[in-house]
Protein backbone atom coordinates (compact mmCIF):
# COMPACT_ATOMS: atom_id res chain seq x y z
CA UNK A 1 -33.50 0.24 0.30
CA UNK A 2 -34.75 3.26 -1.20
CA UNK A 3 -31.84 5.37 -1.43
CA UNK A 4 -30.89 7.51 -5.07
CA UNK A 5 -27.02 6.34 -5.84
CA UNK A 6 -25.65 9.39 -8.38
CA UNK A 7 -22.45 8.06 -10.65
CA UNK A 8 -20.61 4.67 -9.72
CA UNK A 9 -20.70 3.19 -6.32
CA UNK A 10 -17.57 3.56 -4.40
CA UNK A 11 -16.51 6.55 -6.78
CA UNK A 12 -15.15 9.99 -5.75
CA UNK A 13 -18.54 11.68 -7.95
CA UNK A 14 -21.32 9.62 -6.65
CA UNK A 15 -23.45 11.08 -4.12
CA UNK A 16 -25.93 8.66 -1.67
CA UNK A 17 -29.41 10.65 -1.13
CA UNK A 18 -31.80 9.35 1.76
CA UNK A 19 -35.35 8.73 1.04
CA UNK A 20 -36.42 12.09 2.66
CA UNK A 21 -34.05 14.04 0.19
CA UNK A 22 -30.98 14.52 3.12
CA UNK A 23 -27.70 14.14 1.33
CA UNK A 24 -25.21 11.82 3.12
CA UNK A 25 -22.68 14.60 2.85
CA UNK A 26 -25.06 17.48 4.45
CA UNK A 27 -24.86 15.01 7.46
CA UNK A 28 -20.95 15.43 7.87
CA UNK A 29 -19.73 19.20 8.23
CA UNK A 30 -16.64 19.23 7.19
CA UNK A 31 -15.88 22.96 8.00
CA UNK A 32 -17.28 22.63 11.48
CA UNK A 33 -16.10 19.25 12.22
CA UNK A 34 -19.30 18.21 13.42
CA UNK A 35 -20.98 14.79 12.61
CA UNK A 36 -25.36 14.72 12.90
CA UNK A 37 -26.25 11.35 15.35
CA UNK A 38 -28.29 10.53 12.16
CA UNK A 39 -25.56 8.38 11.03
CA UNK A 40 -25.45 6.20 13.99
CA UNK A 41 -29.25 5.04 13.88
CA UNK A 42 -30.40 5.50 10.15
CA UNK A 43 -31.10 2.42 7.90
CA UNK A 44 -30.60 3.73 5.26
CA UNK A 45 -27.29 5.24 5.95
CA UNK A 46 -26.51 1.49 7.28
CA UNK A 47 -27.47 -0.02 4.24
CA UNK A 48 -24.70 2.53 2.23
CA UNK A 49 -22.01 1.55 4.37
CA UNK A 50 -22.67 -2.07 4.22
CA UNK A 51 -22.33 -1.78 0.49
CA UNK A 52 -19.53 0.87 0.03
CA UNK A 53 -17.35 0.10 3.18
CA UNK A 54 -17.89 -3.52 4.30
CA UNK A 55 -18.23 -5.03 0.97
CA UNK A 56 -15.07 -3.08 -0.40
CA UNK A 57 -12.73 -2.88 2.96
CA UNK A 58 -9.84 -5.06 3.87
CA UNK A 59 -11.56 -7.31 6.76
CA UNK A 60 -10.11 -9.27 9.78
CA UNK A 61 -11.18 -12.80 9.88
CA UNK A 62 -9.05 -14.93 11.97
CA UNK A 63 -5.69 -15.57 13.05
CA UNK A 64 -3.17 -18.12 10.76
CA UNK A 65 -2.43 -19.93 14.00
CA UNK A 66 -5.96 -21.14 14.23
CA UNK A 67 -6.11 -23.19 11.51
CA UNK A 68 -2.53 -24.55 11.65
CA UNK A 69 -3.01 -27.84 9.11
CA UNK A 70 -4.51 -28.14 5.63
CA UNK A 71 -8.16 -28.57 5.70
CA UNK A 72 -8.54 -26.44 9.19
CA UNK A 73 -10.90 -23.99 9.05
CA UNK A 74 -13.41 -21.31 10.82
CA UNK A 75 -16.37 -19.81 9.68
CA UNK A 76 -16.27 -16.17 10.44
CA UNK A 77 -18.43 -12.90 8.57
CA UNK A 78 -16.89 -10.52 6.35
CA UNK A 79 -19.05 -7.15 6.54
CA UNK A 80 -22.69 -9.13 6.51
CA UNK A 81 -21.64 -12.36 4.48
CA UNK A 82 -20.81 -15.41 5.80
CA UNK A 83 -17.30 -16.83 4.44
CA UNK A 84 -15.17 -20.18 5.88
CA UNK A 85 -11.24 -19.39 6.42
CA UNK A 86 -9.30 -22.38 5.37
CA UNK A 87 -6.45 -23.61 5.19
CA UNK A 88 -5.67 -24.83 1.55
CA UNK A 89 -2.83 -28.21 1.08
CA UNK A 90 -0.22 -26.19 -0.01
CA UNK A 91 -0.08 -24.06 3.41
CA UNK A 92 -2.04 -20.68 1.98
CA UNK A 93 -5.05 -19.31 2.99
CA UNK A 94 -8.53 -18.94 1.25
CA UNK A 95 -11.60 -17.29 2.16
CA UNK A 96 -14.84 -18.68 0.94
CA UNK A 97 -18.39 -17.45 0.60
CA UNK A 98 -20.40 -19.49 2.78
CA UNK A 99 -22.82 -20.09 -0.19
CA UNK A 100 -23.35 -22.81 -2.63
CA UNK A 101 -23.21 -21.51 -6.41
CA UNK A 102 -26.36 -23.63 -6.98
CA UNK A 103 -28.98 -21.93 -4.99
CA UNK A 104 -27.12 -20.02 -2.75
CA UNK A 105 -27.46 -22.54 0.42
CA UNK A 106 -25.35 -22.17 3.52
CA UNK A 107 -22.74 -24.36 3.16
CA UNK A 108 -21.16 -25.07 6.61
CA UNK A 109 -22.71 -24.17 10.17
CA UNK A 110 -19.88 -25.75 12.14
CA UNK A 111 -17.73 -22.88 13.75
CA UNK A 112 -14.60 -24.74 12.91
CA UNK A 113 -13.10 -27.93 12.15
CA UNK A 114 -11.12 -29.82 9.69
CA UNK A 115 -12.52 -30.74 5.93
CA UNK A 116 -11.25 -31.76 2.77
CA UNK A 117 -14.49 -30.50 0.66
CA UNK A 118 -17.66 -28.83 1.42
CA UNK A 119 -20.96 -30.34 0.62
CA UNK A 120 -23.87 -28.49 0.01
CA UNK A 121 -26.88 -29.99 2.40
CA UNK A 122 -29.42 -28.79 0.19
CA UNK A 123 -28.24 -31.00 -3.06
CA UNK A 124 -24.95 -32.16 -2.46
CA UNK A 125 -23.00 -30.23 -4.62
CA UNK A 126 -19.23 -30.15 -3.28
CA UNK A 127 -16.65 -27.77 -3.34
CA UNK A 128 -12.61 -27.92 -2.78
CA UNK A 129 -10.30 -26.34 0.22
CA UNK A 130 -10.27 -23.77 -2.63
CA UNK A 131 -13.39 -23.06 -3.50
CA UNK A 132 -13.65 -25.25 -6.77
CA UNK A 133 -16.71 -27.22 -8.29
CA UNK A 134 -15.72 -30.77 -7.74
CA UNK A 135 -19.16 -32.26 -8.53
CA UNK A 136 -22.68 -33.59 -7.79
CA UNK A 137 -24.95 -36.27 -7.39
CA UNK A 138 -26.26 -37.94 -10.31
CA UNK A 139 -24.20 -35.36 -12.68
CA UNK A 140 -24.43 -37.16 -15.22
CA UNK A 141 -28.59 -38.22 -15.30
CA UNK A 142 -29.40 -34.20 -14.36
CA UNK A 143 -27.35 -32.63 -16.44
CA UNK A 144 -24.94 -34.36 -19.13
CA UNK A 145 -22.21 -32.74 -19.72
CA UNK A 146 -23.18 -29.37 -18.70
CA UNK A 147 -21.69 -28.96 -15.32
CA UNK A 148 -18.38 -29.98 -16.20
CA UNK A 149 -18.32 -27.31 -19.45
CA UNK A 150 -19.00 -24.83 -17.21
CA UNK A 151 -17.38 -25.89 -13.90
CA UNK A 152 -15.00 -22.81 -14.36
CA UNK A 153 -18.32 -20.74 -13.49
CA UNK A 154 -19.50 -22.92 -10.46
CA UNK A 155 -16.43 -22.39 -8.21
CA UNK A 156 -17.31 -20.31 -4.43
CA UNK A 157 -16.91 -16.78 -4.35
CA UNK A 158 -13.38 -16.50 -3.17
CA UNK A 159 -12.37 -13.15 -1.59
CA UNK A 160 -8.43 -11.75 -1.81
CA UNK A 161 -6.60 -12.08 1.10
CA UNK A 162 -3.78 -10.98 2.73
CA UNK A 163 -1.55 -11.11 5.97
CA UNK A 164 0.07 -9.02 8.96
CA UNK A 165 1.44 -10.30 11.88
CA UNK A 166 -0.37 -13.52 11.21
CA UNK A 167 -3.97 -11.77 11.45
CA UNK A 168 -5.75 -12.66 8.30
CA UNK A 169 -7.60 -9.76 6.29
CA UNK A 170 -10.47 -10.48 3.33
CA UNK A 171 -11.90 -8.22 0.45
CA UNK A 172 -14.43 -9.13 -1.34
CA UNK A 173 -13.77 -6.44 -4.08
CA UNK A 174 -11.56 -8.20 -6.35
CA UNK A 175 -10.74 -4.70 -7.67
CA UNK A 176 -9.87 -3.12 -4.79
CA UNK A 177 -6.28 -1.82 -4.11
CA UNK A 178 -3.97 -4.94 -2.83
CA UNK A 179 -3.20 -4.29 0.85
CA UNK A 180 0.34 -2.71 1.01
CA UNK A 181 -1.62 0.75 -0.67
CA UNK A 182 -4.32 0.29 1.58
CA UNK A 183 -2.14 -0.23 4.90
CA UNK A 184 0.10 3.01 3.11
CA UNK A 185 1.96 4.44 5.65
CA UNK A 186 0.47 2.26 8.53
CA UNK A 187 1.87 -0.23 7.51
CA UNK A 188 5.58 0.72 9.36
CA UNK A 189 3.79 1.17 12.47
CA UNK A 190 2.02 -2.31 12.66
CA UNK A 191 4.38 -4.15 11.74
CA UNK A 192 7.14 -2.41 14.28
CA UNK A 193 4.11 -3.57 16.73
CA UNK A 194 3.31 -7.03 15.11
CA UNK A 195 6.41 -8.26 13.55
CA UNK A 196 8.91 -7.73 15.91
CA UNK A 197 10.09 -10.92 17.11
CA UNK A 198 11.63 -14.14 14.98
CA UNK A 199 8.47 -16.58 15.00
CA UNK A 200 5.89 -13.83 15.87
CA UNK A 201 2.92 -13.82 17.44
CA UNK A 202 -0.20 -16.61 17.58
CA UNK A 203 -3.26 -16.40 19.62
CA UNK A 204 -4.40 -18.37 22.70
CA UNK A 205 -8.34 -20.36 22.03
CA UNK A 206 -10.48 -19.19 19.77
CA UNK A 207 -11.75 -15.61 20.09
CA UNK A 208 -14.33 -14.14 22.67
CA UNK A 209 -17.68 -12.72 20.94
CA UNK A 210 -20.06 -10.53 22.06
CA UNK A 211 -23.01 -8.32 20.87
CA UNK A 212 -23.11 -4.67 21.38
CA UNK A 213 -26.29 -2.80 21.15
CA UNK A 214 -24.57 0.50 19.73
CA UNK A 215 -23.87 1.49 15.96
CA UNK A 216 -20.13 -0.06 14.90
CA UNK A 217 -19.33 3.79 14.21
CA UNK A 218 -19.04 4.53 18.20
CA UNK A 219 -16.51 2.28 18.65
CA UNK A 220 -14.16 2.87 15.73
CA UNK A 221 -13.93 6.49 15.96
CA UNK A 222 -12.86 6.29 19.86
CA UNK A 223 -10.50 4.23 19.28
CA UNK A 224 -8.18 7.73 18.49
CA UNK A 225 -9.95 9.50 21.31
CA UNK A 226 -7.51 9.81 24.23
CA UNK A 227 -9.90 12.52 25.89
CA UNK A 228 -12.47 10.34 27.73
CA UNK A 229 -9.77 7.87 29.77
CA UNK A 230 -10.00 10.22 32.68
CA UNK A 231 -13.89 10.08 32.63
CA UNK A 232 -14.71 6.87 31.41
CA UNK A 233 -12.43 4.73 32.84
CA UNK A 234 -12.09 6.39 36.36
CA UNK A 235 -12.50 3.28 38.11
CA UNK A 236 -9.38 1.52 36.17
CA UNK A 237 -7.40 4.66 37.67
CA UNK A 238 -8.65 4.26 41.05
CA UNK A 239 -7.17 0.38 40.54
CA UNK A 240 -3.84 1.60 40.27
CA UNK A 241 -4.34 0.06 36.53
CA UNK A 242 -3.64 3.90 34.26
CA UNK A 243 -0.34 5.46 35.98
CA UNK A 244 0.63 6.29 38.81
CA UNK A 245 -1.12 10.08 39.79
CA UNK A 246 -4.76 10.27 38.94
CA UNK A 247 -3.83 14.26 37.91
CA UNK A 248 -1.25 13.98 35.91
CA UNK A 249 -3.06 13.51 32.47
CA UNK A 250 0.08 11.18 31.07
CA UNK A 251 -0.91 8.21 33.45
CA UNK A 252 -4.23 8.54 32.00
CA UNK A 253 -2.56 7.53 28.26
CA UNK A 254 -3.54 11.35 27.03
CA UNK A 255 -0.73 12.78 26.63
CA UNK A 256 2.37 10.91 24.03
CA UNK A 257 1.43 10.92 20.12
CA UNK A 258 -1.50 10.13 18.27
CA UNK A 259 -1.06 9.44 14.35
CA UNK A 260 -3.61 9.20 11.56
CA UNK A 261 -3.17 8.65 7.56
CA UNK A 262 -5.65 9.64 4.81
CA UNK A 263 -6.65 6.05 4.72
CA UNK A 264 -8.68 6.65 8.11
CA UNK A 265 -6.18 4.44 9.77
CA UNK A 266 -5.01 6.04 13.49
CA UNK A 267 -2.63 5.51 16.51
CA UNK A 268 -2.32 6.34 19.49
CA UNK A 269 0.93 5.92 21.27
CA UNK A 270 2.31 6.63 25.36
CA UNK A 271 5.50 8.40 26.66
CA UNK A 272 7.54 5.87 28.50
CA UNK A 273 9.74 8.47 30.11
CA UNK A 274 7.83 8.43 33.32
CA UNK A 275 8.57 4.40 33.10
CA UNK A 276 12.08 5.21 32.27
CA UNK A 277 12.70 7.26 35.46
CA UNK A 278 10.80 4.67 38.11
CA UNK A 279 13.15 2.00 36.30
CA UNK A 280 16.37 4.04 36.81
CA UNK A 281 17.36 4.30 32.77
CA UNK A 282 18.55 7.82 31.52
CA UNK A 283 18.65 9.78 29.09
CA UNK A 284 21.64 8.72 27.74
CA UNK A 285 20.79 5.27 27.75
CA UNK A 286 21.15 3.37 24.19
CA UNK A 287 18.17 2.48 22.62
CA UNK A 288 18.66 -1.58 23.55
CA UNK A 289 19.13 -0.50 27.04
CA UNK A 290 15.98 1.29 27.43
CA UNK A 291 13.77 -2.06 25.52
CA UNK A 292 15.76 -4.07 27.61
CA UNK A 293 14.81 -2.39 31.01
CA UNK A 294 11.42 -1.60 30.13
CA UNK A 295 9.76 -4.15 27.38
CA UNK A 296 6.74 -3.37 25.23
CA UNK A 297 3.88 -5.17 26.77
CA UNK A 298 3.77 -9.23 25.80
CA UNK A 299 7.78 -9.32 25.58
CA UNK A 300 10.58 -9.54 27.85
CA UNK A 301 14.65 -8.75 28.20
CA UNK A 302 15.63 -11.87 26.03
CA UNK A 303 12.50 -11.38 23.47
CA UNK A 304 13.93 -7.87 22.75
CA UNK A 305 17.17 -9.20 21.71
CA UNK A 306 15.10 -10.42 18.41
CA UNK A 307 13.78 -7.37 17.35
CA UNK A 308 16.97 -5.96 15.50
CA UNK A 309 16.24 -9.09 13.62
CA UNK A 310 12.67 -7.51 12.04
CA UNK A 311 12.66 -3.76 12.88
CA UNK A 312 14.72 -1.19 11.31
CA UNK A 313 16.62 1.32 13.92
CA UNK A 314 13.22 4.26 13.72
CA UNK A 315 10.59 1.54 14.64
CA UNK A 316 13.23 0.26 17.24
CA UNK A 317 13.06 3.77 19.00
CA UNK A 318 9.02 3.59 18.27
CA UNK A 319 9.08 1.01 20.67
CA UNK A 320 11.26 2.24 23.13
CA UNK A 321 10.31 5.90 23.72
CA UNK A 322 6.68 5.94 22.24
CA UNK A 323 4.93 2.26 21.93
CA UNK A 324 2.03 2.08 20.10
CA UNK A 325 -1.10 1.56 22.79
CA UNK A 326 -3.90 0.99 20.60
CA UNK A 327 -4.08 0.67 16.60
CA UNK A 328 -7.00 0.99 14.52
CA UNK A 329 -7.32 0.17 11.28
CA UNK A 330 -10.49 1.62 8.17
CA UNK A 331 -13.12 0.79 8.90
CA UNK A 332 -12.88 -2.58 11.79
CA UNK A 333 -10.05 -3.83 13.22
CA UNK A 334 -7.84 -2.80 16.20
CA UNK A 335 -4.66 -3.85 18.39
CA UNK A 336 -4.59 -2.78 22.02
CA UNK A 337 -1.10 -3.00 24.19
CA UNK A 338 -0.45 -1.64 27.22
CA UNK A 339 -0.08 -3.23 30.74
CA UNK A 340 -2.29 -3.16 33.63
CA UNK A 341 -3.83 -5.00 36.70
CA UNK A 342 -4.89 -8.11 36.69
CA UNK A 343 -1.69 -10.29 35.43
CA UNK A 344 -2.00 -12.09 38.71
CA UNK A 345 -4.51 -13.01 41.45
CA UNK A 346 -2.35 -10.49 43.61
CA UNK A 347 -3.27 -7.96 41.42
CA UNK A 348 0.07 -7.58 39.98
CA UNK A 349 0.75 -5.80 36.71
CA UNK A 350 0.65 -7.60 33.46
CA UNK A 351 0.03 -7.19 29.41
CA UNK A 352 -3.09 -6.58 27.77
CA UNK A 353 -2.55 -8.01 24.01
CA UNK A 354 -5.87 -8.03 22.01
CA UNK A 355 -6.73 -8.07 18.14
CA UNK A 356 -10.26 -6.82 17.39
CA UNK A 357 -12.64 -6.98 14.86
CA UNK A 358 -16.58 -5.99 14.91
CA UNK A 359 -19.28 -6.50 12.57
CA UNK A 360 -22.23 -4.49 11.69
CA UNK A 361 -25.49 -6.38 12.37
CA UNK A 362 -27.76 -3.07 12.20
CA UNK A 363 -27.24 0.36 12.78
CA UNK A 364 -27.95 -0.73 16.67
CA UNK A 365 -25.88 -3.70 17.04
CA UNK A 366 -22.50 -4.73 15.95
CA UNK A 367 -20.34 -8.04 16.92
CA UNK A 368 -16.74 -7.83 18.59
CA UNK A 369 -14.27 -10.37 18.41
CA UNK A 370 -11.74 -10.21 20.73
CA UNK A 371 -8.20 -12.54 20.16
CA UNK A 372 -5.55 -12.26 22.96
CA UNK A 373 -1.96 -12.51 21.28
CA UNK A 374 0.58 -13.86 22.73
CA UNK A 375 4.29 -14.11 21.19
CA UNK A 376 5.59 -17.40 20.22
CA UNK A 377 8.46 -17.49 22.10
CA UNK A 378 6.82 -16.57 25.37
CA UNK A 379 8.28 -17.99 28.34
CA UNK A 380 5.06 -20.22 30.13
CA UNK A 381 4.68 -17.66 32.60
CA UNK A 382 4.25 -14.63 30.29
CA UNK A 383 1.71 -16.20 28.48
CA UNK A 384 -0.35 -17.29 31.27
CA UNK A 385 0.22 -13.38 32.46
CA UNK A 386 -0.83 -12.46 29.38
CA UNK A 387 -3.60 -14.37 29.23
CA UNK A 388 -5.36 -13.45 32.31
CA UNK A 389 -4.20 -9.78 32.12
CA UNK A 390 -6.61 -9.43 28.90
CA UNK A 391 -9.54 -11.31 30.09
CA UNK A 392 -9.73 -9.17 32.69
CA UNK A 393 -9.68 -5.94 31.47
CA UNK A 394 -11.16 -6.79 27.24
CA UNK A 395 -13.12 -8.75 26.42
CA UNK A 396 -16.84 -10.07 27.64
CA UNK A 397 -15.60 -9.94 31.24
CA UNK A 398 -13.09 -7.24 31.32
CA UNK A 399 -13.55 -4.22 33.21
CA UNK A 400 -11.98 -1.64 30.90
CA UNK A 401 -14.28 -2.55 27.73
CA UNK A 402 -17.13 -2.45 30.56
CA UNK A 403 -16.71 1.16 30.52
CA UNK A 404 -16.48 1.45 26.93
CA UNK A 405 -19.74 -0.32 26.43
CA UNK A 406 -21.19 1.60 28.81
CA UNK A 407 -20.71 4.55 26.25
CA UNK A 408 -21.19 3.28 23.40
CA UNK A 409 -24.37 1.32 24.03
CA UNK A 410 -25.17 4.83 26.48
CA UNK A 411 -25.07 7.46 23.06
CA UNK A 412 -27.29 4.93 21.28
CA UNK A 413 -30.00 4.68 23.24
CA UNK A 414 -30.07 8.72 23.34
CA UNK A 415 -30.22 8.88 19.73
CA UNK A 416 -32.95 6.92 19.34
CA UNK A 417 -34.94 10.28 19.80
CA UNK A 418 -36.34 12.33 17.16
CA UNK A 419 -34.96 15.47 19.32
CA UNK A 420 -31.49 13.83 20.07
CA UNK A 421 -31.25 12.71 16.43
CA UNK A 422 -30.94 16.57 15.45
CA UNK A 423 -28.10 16.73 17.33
CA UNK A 424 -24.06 16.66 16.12
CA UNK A 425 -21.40 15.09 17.72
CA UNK A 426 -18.44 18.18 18.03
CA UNK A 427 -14.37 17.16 16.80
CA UNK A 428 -13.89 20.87 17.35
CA UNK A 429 -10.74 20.11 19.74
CA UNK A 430 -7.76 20.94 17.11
CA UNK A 431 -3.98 20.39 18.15
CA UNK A 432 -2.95 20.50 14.85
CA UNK A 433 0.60 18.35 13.47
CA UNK A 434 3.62 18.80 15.72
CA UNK A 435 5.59 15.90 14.35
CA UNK A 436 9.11 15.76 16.86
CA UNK A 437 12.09 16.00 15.78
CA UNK A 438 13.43 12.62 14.67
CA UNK A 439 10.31 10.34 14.74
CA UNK A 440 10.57 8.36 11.38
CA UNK A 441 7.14 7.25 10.85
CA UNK A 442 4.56 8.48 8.07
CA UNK A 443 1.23 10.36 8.40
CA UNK A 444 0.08 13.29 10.40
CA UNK A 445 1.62 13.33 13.60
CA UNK A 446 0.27 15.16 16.86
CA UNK A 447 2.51 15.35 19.59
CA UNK A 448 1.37 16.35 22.78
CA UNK A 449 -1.89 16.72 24.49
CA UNK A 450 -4.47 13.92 23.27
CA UNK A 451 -7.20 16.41 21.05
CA UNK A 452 -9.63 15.48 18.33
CA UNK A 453 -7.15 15.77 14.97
CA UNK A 454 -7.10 12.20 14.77
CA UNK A 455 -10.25 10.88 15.41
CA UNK A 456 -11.71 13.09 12.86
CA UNK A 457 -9.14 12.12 10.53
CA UNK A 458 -10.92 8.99 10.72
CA UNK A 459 -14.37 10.81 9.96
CA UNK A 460 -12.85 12.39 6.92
CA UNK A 461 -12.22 8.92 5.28
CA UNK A 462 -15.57 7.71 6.29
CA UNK A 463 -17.02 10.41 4.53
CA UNK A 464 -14.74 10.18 1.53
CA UNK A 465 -16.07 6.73 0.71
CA UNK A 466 -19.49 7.29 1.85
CA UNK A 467 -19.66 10.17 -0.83
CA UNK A 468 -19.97 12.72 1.14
């Protein structure tokens, strides 16, 4: 990689410079809020991220109820290393470089199972649930007493960990900030969406994967975009699966509130007043009474009766008067709610619950995972709803993430031009924050008309740790 790194990586004063002499930062204009295509194509600029954003972030891996007992575990990547999610015998989690401290060999090539140590193929060296040096063959004849002196150096590369709503999140960086600063103000907002109910949420088989042919950047940044629903997704509307008038830009999700923090993290959420008035519930209608008659998607009447359990009275209203609809989280992880067609083979409405994560491969190709949540306590018939509802609109069949392929995998073949490649992608569209009266939750809130503010939020942190 021949790129010039000026101070510390990952500091505020070091500044990446491409082979050619381009700056990373003269590739982001602040001012005009206009990105160059360069960064969705370059290797170079790929390589940076891989080292300053994937190899620092807080990462998705799995979810806790796929590996339920001790010794469970999947094998997953975290930014472009492979790692194994296990579950240790005391009931906590570890995650695991999928490398032996001997040469470096892959360790494990199963996708999951059940193990009480890892054996290297290449030599046989083992390893613990935990990631400790237990021992190899013939210690004693190859080495003496040498590997047990220094079998506090041998151990895996463990990563810290943390938890939300039983997703599981990795960082290699062991001194990166813990998760609560990184989450910062998010972290209200997911976990009014994630942690509302008494046993919570778990996810049904083991996620879908898929390869996109488009730069993980495309993706990420739309997940704030409210704008191209209309467009994109014009077939969904013509479904009957967005609202209810294809002119009204509500039923298209673009009008509500859209949030975004400095930590690049952003929200977009819908105005269930329209739902309110079909359902007969007015204004005056408690807060209860309004969950009650119209649920957030993946819960019912009796589920809601648990959420005064978790959720303080502000993230109650969240749910009833603006649910979140999708949820992204720096730099590669989302939550999508919302309901839609499909729920039945009558084409009855039904929830969409689905926990992303993607993973750079190149700057052309990323992977998705896709989980579909479903709450605990879910009645049979909800989760079978659920269940169908998701596959068929996310996922590697589903009609809405058809579109949104379409796009993505669309812009990168037409920056694969030396003309296109001069071009800028435009974040001009500025509603500027009209936090409402009364909402409770943190960041920079934009009520109204879905614009740009929000998505290039989420540009503005990219840039920040790309040096820009």
């Amino acid at each position: 990689m021949n790129v010039t790194l000026r101070g510390r990586i990952g500091s505020a004063e070091a500044a990446p410079q491409l082979v050619d002499g381009t700056f990373v930062r003269d590739l982001i204009d602040l001012d005009a809020r206009e990105v160059s295509l360069r960064v969705h194509h370059d290797r170079e600029i790929f390589d940076i991220e891989m080292e300053r954003i994937f190899a620092k972030s807080w990462l998705p891996l799995a979810h806790e109820s796929e590996i339920p007992n001790p010794g469970d575990f999947v094998r997953r990547n975290a930014g472009q290393d492979s790692c194994l999610v296990v579950r240790r015998e005391d009931g906590s989690i570890a995650v695991l470089l999928n490398a032996c401290s001997h040469r470096g060999m892959t360790l494990c090539r199963e996708e999951k199972g059940n193990s009480q140590t890892f054996k290297c193929p290449y030599h046989g060296w083992a390893f613990g649930k935990d990631g400790r040096f237990l021992g190899a063959p013939f210690e004693k004849q190859m080495y003496g007493d040498e590997l047990r002196r220094a079998a506090d150096d041998l151990h895996l590369v463990v990563a810290k960990t943390a938890m939300l709503g039983g997703m599981i999140f990795a960082n290699w960086d062991q001194d990166a900030e813990d998760f609560e600063a990184y989450l910062g103000d998010f972290a209200w907002y997911l976990r009014a969406a994630l942690e509302r109910t008494n046993r919570g949420f778990e996810v049904i088989g083991p996620p879908q994967r898929q390869i996109m042919r488009a730069n993980w950047k495309l993706l990420a940044e739309q997940l704030a975009d409210g704008y191209h629903a209309r467009a994109l997704h014009q077939s969904a509307g013509d479904m009957g699966t967005l609202g209810h008038d294809a002119h009204d830009p509500a039923s298209w999700g673009m009008v509500g509130i859209n949030v975004s923090t400095p930590g690049g993290h952003t929200m977009r959420c819908i105005d269930t007043r329209l739902a309110y008035s079909f359902a007969g519930i007015g204004d005056t209608a408690s807060v209860a009474e309004r969950l009650a008659a119209v649920p957030p998607p993946g819960a019912n009447a009796d589920m809601v009766k648990q959420f005064s359990n978790n959720l303080s009275d502000g993230q109650m209203r969240l749910l009833a008067d603006t649910p979140p609809l999708v949820m992204g989280l720096f730099p590669g992880t989302d939550f999508f709610m919302l309901m839609s067609v499909g729920g039945s083979d009558d084409g009855s409405h039904g929830p969409v619950m689905v926990a992303r994560a993607w993973t750079p491969r190149s700057p052309e190709l990323f992977e998705m995972l896709t989980w579909t949540l479903v709450e605990r306590d879910a009645p049979p018939e909800l989760r079978e709803q659920t269940r169908l509802t998701t596959l068929r609109n996310f996922g590697i069949s589903g009609f809405i993430e058809q579109d949104d392929a379409e796009a993505w995998q669309g812009i990168q073949k037409a920056v694969q031009g030396p003309v296109a490649r001069r071009m800028t992608a435009k974040y001009q569209a500025k509603l500027g924050v009209t936090r409402p009266e009364g909402f409770e939750g943190g960041g920079d809130v934009y009520a109204g008309f879905s614009r740009d503010d929000a998505q290039w939020a989420w540009w503005k942190r990219y840039a920040q740790v790309m040096g820009a």
